[in-house]
C-alpha atoms as a PDB file:
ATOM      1  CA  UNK A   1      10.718   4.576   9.544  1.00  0.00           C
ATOM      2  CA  UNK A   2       7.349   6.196   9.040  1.00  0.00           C
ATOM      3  CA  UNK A   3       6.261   9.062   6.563  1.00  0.00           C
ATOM      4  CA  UNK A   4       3.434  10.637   7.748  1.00  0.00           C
ATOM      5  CA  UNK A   5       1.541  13.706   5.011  1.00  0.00           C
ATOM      6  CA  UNK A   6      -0.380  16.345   7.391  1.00  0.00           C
ATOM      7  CA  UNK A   7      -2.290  18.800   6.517  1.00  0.00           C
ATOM      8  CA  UNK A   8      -1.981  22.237   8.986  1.00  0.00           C
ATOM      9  CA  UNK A   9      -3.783  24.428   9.214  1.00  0.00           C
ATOM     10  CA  UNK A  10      -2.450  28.500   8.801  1.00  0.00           C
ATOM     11  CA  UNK A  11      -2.005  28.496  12.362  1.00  0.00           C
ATOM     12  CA  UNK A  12      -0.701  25.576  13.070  1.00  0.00           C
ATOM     13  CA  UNK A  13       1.915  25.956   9.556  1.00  0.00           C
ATOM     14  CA  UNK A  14       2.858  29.157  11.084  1.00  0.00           C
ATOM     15  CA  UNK A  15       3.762  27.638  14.644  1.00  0.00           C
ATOM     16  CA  UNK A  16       5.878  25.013  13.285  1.00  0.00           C
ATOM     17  CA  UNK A  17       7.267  28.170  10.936  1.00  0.00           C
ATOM     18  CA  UNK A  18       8.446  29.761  14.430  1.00  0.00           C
ATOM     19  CA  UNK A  19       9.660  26.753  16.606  1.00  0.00           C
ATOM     20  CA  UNK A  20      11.993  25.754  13.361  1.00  0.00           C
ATOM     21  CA  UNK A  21      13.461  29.219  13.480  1.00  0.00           C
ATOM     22  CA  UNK A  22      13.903  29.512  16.565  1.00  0.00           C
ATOM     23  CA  UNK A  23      15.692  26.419  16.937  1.00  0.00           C
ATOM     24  CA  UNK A  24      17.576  26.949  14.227  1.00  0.00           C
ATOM     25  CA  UNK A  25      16.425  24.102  12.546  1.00  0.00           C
ATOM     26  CA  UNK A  26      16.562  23.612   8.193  1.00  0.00           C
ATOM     27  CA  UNK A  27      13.090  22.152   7.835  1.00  0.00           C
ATOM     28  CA  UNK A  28       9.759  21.942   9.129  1.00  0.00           C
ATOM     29  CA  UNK A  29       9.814  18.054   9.379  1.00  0.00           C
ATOM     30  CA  UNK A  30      12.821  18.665  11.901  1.00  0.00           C
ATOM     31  CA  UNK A  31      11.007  21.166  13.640  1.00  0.00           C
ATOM     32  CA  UNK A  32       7.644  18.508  14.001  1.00  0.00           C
ATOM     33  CA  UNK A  33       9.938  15.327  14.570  1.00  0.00           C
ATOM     34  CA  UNK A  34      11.414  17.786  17.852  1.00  0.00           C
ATOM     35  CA  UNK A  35       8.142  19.049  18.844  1.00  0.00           C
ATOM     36  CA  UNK A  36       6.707  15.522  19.019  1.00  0.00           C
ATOM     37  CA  UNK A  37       8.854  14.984  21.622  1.00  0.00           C
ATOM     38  CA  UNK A  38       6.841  16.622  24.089  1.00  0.00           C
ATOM     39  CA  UNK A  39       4.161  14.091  24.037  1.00  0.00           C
ATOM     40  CA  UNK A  40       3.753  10.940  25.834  1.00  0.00           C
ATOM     41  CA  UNK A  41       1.717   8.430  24.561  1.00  0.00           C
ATOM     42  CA  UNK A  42      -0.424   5.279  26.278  1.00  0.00           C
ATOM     43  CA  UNK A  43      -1.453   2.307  24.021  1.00  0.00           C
ATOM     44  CA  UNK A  44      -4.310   0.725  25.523  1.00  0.00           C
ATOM     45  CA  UNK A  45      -6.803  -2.076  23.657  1.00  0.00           C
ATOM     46  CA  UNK A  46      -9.836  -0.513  23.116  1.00  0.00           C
ATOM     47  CA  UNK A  47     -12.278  -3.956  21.726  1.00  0.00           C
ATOM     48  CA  UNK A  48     -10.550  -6.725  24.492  1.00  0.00           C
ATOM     49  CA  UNK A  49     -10.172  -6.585  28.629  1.00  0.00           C
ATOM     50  CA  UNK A  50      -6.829  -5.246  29.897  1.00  0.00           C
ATOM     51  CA  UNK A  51      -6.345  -9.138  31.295  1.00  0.00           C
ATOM     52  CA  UNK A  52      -6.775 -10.849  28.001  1.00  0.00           C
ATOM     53  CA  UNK A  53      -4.660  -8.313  26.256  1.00  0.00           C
ATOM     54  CA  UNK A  54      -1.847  -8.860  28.792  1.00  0.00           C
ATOM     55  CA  UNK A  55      -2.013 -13.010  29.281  1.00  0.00           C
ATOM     56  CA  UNK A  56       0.926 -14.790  27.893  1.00  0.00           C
ATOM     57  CA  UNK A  57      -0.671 -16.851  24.760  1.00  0.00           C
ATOM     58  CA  UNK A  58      -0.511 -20.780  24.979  1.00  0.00           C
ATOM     59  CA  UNK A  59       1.730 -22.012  22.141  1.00  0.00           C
END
């Protein structure tokens, strides 16, 4: 598990105001932890080639 602090903005505060009532949901973290949801994500190495990052090491 993970805690995570953000800081929103008004506008974003107030979305995640609406999308928890409107799905009925008790807090804001359940309302973020649903909305996340609608992201994919890609993990990619950014400092070493695709082909290193991917070779089985030698043990």
């Amino acid at each position: 598990m993970v805690k995570i602090q953000i800081d929103l903005s008004h506008e974003e505060d107030t979305i995640v105001e609406i999308y928890k009532l409107a799905h009925d949901l008790r807090t804001k973290e359940e309302a973020i932890k649903l909305m996340v949801k609608f992201f994919k994500a890609r993990i990619e190495p950014e400092k070493l080639p695709k082909k290193e990052y991917f070779k089985p090491k030698n043990k």
